[in-house]
C-alpha atoms as a PDB file:
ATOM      1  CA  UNK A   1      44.738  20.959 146.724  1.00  0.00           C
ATOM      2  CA  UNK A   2      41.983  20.030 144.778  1.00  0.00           C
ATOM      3  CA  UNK A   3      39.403  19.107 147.536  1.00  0.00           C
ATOM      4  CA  UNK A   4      35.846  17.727 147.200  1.00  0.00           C
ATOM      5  CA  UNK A   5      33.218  20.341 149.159  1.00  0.00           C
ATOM      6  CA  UNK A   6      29.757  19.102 150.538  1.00  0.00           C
ATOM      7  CA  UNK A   7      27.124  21.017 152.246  1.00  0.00           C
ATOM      8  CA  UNK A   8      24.004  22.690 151.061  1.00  0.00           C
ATOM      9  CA  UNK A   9      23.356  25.844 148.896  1.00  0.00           C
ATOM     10  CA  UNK A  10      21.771  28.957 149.758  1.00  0.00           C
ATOM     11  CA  UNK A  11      18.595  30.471 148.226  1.00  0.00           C
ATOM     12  CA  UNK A  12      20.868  32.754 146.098  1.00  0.00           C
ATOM     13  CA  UNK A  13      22.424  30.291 144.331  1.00  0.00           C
ATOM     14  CA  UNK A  14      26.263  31.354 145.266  1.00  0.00           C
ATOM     15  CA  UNK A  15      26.744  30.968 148.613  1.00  0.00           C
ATOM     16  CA  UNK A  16      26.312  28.190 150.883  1.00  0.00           C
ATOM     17  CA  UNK A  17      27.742  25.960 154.052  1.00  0.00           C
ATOM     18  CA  UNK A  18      29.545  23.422 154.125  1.00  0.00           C
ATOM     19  CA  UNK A  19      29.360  20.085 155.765  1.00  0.00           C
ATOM     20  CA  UNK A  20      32.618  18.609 154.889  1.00  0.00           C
ATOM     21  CA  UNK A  21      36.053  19.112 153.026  1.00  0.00           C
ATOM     22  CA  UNK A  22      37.767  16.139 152.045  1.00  0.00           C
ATOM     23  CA  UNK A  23      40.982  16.203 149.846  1.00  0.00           C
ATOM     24  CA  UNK A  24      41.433  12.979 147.540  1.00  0.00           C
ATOM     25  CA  UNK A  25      45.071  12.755 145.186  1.00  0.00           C
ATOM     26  CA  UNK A  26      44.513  12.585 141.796  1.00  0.00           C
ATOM     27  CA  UNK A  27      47.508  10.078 141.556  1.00  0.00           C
ATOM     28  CA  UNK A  28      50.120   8.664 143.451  1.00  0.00           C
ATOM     29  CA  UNK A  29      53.321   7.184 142.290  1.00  0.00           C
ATOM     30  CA  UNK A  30      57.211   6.820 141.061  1.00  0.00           C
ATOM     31  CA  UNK A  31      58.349   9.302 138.413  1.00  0.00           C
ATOM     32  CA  UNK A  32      59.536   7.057 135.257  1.00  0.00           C
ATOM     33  CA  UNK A  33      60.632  10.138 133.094  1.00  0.00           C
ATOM     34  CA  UNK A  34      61.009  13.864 133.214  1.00  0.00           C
ATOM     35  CA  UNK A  35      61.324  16.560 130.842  1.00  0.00           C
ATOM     36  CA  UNK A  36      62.330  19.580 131.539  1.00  0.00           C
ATOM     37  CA  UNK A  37      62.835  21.528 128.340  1.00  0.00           C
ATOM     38  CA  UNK A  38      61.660  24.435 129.496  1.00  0.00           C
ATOM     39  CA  UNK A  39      63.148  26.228 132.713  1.00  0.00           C
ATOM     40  CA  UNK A  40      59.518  26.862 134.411  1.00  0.00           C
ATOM     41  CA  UNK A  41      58.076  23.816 134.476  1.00  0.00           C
ATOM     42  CA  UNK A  42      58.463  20.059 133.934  1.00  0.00           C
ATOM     43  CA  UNK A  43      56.475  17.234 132.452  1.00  0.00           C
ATOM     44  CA  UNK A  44      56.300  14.395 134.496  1.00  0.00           C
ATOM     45  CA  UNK A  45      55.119  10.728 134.042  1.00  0.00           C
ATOM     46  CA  UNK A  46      53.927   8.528 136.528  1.00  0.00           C
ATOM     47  CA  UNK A  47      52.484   5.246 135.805  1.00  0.00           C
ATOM     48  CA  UNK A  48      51.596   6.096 132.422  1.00  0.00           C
ATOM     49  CA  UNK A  49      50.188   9.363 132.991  1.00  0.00           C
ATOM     50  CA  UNK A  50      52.056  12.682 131.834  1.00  0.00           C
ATOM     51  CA  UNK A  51      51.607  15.575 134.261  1.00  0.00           C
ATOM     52  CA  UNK A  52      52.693  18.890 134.417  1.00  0.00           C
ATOM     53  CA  UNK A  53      54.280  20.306 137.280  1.00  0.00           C
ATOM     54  CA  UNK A  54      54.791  24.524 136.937  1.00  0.00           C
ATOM     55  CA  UNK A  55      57.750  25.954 139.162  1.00  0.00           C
ATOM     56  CA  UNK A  56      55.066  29.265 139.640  1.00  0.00           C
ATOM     57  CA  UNK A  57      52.368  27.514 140.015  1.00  0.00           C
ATOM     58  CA  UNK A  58      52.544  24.396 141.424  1.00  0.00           C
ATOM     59  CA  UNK A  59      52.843  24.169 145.624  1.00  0.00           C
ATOM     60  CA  UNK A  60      55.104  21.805 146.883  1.00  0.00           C
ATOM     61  CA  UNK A  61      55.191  20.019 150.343  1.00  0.00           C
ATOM     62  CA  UNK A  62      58.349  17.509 151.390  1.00  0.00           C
ATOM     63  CA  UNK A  63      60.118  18.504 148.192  1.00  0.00           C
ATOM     64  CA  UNK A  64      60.626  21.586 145.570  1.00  0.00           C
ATOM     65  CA  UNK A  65      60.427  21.840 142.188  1.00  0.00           C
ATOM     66  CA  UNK A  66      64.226  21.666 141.516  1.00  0.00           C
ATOM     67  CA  UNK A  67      64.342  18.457 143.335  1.00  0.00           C
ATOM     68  CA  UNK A  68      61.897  16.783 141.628  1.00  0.00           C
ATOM     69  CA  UNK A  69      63.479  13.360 140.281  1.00  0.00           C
ATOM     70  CA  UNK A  70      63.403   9.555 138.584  1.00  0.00           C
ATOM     71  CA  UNK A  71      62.199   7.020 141.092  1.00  0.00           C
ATOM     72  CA  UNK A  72      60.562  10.079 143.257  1.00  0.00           C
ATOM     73  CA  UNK A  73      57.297   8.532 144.473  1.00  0.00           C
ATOM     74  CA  UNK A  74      54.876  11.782 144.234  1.00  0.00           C
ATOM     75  CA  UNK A  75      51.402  12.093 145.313  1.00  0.00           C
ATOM     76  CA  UNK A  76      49.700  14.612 142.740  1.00  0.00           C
ATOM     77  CA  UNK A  77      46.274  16.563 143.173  1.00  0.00           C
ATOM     78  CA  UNK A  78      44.930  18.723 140.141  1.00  0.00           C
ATOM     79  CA  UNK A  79      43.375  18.448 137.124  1.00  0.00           C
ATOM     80  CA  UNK A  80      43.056  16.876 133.911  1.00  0.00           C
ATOM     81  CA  UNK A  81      43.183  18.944 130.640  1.00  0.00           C
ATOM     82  CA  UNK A  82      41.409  18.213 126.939  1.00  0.00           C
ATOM     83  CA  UNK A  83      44.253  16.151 125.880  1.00  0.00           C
ATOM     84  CA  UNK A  84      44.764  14.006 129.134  1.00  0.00           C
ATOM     85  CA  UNK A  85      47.673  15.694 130.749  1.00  0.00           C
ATOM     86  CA  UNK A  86      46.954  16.022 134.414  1.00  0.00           C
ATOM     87  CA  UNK A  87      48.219  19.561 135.603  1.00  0.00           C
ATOM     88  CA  UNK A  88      49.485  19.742 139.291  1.00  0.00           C
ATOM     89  CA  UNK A  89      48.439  21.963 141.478  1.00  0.00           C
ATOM     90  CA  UNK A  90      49.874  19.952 144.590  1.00  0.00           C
ATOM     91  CA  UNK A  91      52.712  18.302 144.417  1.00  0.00           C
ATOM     92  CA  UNK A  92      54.121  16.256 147.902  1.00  0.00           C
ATOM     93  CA  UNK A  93      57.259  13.683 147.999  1.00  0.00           C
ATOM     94  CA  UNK A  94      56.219  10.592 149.958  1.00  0.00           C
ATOM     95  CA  UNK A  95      58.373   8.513 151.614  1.00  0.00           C
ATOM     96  CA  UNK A  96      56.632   4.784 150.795  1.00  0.00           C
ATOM     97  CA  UNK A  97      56.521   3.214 148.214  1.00  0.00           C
ATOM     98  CA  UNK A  98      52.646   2.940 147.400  1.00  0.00           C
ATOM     99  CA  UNK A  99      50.900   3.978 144.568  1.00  0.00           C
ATOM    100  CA  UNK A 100      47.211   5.229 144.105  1.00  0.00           C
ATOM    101  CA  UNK A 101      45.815   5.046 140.491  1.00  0.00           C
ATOM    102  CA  UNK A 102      42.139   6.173 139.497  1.00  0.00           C
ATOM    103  CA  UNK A 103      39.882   4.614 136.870  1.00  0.00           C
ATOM    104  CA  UNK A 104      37.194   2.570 135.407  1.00  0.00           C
ATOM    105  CA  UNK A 105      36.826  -1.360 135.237  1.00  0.00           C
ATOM    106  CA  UNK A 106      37.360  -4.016 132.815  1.00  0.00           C
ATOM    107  CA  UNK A 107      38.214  -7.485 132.029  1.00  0.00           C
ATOM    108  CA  UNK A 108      37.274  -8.803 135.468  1.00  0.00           C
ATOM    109  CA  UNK A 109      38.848 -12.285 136.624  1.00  0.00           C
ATOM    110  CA  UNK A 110      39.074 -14.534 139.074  1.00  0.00           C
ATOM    111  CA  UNK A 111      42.205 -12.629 140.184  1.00  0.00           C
ATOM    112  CA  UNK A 112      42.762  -9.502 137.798  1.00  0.00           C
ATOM    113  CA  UNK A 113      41.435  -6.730 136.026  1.00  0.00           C
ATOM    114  CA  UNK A 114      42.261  -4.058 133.717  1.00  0.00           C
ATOM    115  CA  UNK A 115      42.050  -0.252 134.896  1.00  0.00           C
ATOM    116  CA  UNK A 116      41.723   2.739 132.124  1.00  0.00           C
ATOM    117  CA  UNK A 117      42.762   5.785 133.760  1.00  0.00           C
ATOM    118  CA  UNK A 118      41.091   8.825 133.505  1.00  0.00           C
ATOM    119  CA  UNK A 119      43.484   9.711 130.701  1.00  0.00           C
ATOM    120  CA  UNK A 120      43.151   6.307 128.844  1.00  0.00           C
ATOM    121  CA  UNK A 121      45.899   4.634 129.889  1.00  0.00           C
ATOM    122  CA  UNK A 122      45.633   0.782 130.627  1.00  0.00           C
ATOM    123  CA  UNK A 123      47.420  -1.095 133.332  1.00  0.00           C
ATOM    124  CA  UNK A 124      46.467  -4.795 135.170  1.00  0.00           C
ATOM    125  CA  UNK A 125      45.610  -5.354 138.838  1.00  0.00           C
ATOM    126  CA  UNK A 126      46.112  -7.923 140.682  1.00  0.00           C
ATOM    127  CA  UNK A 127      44.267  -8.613 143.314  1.00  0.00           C
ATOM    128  CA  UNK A 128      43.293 -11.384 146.124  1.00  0.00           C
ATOM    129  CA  UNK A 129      42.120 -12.590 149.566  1.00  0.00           C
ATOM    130  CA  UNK A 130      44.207  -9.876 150.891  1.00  0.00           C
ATOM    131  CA  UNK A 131      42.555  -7.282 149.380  1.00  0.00           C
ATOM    132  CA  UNK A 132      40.363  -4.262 151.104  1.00  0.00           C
ATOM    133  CA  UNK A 133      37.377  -3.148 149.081  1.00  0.00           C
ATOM    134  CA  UNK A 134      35.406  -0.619 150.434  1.00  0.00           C
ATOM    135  CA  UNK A 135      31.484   0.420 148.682  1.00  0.00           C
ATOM    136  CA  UNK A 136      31.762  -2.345 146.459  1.00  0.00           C
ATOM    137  CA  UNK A 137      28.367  -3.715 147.337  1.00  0.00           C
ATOM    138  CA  UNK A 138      27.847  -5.631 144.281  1.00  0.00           C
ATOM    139  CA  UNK A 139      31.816  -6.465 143.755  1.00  0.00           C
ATOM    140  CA  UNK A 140      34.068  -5.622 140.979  1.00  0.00           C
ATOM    141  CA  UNK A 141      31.981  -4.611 138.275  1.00  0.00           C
ATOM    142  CA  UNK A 142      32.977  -3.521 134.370  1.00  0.00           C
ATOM    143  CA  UNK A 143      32.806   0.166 134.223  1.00  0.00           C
ATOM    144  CA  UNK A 144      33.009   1.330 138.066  1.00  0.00           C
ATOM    145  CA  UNK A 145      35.027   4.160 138.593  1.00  0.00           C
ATOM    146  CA  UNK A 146      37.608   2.515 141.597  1.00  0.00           C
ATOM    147  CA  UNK A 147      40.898   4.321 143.292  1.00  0.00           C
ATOM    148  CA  UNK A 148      43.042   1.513 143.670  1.00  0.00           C
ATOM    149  CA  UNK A 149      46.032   1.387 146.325  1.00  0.00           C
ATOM    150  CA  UNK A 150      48.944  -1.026 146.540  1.00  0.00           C
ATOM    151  CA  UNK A 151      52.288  -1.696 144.771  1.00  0.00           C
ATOM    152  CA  UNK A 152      53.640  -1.213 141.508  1.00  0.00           C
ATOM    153  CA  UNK A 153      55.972  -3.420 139.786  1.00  0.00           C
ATOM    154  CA  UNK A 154      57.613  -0.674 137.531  1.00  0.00           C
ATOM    155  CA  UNK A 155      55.794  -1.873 134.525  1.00  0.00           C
ATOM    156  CA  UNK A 156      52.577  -2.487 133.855  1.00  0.00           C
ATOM    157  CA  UNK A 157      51.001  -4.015 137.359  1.00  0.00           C
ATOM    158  CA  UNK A 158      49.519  -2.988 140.568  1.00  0.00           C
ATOM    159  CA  UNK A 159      48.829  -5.177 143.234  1.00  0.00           C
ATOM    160  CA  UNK A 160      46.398  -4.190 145.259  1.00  0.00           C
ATOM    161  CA  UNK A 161      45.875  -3.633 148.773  1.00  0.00           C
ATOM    162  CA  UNK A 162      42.453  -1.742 148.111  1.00  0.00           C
ATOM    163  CA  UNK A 163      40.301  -0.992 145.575  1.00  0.00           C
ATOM    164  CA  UNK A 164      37.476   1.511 146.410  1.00  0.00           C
ATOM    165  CA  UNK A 165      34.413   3.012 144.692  1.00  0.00           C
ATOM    166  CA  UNK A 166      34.802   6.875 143.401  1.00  0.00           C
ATOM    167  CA  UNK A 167      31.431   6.586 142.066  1.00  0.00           C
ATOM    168  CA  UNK A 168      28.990   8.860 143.409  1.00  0.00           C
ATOM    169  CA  UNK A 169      25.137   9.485 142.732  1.00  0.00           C
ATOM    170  CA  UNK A 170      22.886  12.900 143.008  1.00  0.00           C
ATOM    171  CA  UNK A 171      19.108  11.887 143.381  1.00  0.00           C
ATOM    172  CA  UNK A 172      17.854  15.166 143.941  1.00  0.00           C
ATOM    173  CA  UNK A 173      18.818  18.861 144.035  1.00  0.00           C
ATOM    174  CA  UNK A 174      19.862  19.277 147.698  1.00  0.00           C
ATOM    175  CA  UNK A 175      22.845  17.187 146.650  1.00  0.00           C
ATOM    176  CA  UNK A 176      25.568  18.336 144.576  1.00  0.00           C
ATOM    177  CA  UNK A 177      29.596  18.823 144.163  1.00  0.00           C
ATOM    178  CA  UNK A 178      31.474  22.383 143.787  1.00  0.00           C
ATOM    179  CA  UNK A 179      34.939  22.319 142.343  1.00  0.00           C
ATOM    180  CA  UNK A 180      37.099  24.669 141.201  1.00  0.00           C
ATOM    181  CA  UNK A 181      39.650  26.559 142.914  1.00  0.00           C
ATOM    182  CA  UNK A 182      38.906  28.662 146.486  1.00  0.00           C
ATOM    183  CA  UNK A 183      37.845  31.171 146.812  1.00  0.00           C
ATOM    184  CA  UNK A 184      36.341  31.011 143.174  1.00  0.00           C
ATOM    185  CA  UNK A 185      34.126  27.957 142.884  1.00  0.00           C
ATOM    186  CA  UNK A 186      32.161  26.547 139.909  1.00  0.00           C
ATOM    187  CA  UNK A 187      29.052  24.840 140.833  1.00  0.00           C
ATOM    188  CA  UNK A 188      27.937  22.174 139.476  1.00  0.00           C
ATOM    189  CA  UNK A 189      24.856  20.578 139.862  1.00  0.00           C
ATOM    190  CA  UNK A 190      22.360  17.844 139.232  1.00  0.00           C
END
């Protein structure tokens, strides 16, 4: 799982304690395609995004990496490489039917908007009375990072149920994020 770690640092700079762990999918959705040219891993897409899912690798929860198919709905946590291909280092078979999609704001309407994901692909939301959003103080606005939740029409729309902020702010040097994998963690700070 790729998790999200706060808490404070120490004085020598590598270890620390944490306050909180809190594990956030990368992406959630139906497999649309799947290759599997080579017999150790498979490239995946879901909702425009291509992701790549290693037999060795990759840990699996509800499912296993021969069973792995079309229409699977698949919540995915790992990371994104230099040429947009997200790389799975989770990979868990749900059993409903929503889909959670991360990215960045445009083309706000009355009732819509456009979502780049966080490897460049576009897709429209719909959205309405019925809608949750949560820290959205000022309302949709162009270029907010958002997670959105709802359904997906097996094209090119979401509906959404929710639509929350993934934008986060360090004002000073007692804040900061670690990521990387445990028990090796890069730190990265303000």
């Amino acid at each position: 799982m790729v998790v999200s770690v706060n808490g404070t640092i120490n004085s020598d700079g590598v270890t620390g304690t944490a306050t909180s762990i809190i594990f956030d999918d990368q992406l959630q959705g139906p497999v649309s395609t799947i290759d599997a040219s080579t017999p150790d891993s498979k490239t995946v897409t879901i909702i425009g995004t291509s992701i790549l899912i290693d037999r060795l690798k990759t840990s699996f929860d509800n499912t296993d990496f021969a069973n792995i198919n079309v229409g699977n709905n698949l919540e995915i946590s790992g990371y994104y490489d230099s040429s947009g291909t997200l790389i799975a280092s989770r990979v868990e078979l749900k059993t409903s039917s929503d889909v959670e999609v991360k990215g960045v704001i445009s083309g706000v309407t009355g009732s819509t908007f456009t979502l780049t994901t966080l490897n460049l692909y576009t897709i429209d939301i719909e959205y309405s009375s019925l809608t949750t959003f949560k820290d959205l103080p000022s309302g949709l606005q162009e270029g907010a990072l958002v997670e959105v939740e709802g359904t997906f029409d097996g094209t090119n729309t979401i509906t959404a149920a929710k639509v929350e902020s993934e934008e986060f702010e360090l004002s000073d040097s007692d804040e900061f994020e670690l990521e990387g994998t445990l028990p090796n963690l890069l730190i990265l700070t303000a």
